[in-house]
C-alpha atoms as a PDB file:
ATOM      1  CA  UNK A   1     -18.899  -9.212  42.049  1.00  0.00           C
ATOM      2  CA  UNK A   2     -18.330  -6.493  39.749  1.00  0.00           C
ATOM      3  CA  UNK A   3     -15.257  -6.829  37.072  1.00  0.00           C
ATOM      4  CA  UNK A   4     -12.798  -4.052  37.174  1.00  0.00           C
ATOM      5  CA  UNK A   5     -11.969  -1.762  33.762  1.00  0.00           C
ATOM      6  CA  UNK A   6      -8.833  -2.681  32.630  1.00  0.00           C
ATOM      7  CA  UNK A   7      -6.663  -0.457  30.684  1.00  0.00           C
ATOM      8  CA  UNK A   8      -8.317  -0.139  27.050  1.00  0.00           C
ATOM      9  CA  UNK A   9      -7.826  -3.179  24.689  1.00  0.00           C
ATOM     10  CA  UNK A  10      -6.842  -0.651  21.749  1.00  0.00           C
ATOM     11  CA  UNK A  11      -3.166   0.750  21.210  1.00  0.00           C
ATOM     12  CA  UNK A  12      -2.543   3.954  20.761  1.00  0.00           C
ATOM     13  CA  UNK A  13      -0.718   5.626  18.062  1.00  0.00           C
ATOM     14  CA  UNK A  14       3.462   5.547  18.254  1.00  0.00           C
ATOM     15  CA  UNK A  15       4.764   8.612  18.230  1.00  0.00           C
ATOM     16  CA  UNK A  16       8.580   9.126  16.945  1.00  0.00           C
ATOM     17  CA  UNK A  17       9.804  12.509  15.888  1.00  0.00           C
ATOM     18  CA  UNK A  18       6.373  14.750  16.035  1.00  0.00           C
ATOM     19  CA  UNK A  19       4.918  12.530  13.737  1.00  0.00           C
ATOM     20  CA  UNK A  20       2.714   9.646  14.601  1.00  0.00           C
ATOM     21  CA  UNK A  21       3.367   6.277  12.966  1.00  0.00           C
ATOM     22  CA  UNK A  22       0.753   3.812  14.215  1.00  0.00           C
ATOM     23  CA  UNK A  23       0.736   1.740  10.602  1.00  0.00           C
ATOM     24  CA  UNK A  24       4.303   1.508  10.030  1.00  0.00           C
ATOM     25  CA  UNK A  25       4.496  -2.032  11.073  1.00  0.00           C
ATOM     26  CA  UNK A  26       1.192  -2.352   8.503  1.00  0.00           C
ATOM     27  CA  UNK A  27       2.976  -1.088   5.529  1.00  0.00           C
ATOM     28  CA  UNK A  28       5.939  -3.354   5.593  1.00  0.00           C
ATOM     29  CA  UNK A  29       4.103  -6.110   6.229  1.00  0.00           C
ATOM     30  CA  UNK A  30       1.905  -5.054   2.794  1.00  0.00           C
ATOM     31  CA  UNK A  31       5.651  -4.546   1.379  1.00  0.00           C
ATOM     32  CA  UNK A  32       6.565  -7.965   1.921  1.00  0.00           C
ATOM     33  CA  UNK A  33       3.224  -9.820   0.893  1.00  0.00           C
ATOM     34  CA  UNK A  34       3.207  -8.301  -2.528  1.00  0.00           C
ATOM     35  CA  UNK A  35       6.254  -9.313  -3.158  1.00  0.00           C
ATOM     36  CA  UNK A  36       4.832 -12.757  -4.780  1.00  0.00           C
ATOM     37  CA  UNK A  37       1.694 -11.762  -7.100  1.00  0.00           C
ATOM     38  CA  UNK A  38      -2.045 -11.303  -5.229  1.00  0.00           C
ATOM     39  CA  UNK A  39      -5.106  -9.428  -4.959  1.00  0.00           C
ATOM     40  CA  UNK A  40      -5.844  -6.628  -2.432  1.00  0.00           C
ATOM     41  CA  UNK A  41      -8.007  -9.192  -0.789  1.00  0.00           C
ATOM     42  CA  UNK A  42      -6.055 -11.910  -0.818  1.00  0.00           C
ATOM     43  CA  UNK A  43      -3.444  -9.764   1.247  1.00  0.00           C
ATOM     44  CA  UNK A  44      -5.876  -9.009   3.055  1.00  0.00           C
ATOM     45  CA  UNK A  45      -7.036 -12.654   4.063  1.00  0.00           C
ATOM     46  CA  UNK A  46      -3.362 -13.799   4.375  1.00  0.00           C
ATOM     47  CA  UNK A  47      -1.897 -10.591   6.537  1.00  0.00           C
ATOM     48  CA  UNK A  48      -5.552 -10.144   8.670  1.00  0.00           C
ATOM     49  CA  UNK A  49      -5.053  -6.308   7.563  1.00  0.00           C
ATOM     50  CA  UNK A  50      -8.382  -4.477   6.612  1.00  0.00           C
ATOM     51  CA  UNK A  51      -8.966  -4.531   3.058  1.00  0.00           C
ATOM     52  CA  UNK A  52      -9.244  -0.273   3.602  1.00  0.00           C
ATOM     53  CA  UNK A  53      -6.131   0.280   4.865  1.00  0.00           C
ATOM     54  CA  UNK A  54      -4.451  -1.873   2.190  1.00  0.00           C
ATOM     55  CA  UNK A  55      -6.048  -0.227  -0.465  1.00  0.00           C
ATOM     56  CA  UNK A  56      -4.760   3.024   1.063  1.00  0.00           C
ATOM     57  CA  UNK A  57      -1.265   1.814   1.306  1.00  0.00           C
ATOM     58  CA  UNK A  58      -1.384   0.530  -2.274  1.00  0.00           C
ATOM     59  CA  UNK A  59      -2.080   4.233  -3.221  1.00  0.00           C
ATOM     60  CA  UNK A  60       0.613   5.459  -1.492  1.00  0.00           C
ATOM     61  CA  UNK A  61       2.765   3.334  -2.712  1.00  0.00           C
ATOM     62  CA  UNK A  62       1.909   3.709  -6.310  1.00  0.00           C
ATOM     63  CA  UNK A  63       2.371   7.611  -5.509  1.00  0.00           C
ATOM     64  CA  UNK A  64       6.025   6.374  -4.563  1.00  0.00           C
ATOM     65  CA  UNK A  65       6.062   4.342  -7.447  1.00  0.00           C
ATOM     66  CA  UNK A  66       7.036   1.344  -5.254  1.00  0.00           C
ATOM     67  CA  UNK A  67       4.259  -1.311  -6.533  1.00  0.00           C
ATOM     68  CA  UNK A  68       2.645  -2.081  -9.641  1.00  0.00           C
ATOM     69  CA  UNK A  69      -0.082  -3.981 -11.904  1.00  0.00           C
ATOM     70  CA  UNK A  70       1.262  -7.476 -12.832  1.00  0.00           C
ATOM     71  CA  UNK A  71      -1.558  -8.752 -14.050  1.00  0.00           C
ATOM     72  CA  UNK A  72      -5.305  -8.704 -13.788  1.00  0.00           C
ATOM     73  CA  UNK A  73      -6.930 -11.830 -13.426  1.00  0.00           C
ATOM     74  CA  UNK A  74     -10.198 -13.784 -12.251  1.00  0.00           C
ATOM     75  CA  UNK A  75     -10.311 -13.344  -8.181  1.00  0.00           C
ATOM     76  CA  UNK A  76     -10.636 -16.659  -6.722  1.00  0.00           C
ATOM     77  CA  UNK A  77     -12.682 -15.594  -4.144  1.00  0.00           C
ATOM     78  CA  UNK A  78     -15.270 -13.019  -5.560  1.00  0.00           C
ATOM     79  CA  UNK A  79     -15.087 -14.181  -9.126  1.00  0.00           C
ATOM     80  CA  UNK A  80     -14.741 -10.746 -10.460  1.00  0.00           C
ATOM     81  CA  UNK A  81     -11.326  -9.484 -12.534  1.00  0.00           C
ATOM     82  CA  UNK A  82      -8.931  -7.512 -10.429  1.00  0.00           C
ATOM     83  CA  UNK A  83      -5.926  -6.369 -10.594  1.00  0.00           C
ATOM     84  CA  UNK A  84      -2.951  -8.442  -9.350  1.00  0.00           C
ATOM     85  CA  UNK A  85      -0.158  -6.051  -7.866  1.00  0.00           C
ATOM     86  CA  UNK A  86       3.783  -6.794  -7.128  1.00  0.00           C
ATOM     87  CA  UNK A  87       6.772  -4.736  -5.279  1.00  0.00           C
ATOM     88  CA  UNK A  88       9.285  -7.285  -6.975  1.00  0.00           C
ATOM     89  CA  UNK A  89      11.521  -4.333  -8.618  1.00  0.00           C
ATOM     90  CA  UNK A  90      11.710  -6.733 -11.595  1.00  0.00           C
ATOM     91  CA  UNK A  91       8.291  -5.556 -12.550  1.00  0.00           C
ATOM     92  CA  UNK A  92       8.861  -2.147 -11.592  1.00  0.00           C
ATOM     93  CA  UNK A  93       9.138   0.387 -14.613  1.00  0.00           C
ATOM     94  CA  UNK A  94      11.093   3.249 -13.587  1.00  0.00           C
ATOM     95  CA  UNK A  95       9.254   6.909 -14.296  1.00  0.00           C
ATOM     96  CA  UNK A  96      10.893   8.954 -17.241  1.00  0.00           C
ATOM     97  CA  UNK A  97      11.618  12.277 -16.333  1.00  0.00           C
ATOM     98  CA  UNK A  98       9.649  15.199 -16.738  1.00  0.00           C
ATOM     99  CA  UNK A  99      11.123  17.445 -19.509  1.00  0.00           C
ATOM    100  CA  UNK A 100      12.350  20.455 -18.848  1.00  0.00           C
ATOM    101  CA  UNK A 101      11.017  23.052 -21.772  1.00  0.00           C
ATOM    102  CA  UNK A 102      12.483  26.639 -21.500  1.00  0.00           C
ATOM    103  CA  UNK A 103       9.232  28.803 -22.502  1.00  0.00           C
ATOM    104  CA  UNK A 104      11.498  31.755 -22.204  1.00  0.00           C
ATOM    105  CA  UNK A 105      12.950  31.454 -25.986  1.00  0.00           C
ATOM    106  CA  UNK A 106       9.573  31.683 -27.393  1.00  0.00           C
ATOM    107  CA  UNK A 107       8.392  34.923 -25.355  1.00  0.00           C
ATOM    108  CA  UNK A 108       8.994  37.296 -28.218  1.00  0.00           C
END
């Protein structure tokens, strides 16, 4: 007896709006987890997330200025110093803002 195909094991992208948001449920569960101390990989190992994707979501957070370095520290598990990032907005520096220069009063 032959086994019949099933519908594919994968999931495909949700779409809402135009814009497709398959890692939404990804990025607040990376939200959440950094909000105690940890390693990229240790997220990793305690979420089952690919290390890749959190490292993405780390960068786009940082763009957003939503996480930051708390520490950097020994890893436990590769024995090499990384960095140890945190959402708690206790850590959280807020970003100056830009000055504004008006180059107009020195073109004379």
């Amino acid at each position: 007896m032959r086994k019949e195909k099933g519908a594919p094991t994968t999931s495909a992208p949700i779409v809402t709006d135009g814009k497709v948001n398959a890692f939404s449920g990804q990025l607040q569960t990376i939200r959440q987890i950094f909000l105690t101390p940890m390693s990229m990989l240790m997220a990793s190992f305690a979420t089952g997330i690919y290390r890749a994707n959190i490292c993405r979501y780390v960068r786009t957070m940082r763009q957003e200025n939503t996480i930051t370095v708390h520490h950097r520290e020994k890893d436990p598990f590769t024995g090499f110093e990384v960095n140890f990032y945190t959402t708690d907005p206790r850590f959280i520096k807020k970003q100056p803002l830009q000055l504004m220069l008006n180059f107009k009063e020195w073109e004379e």
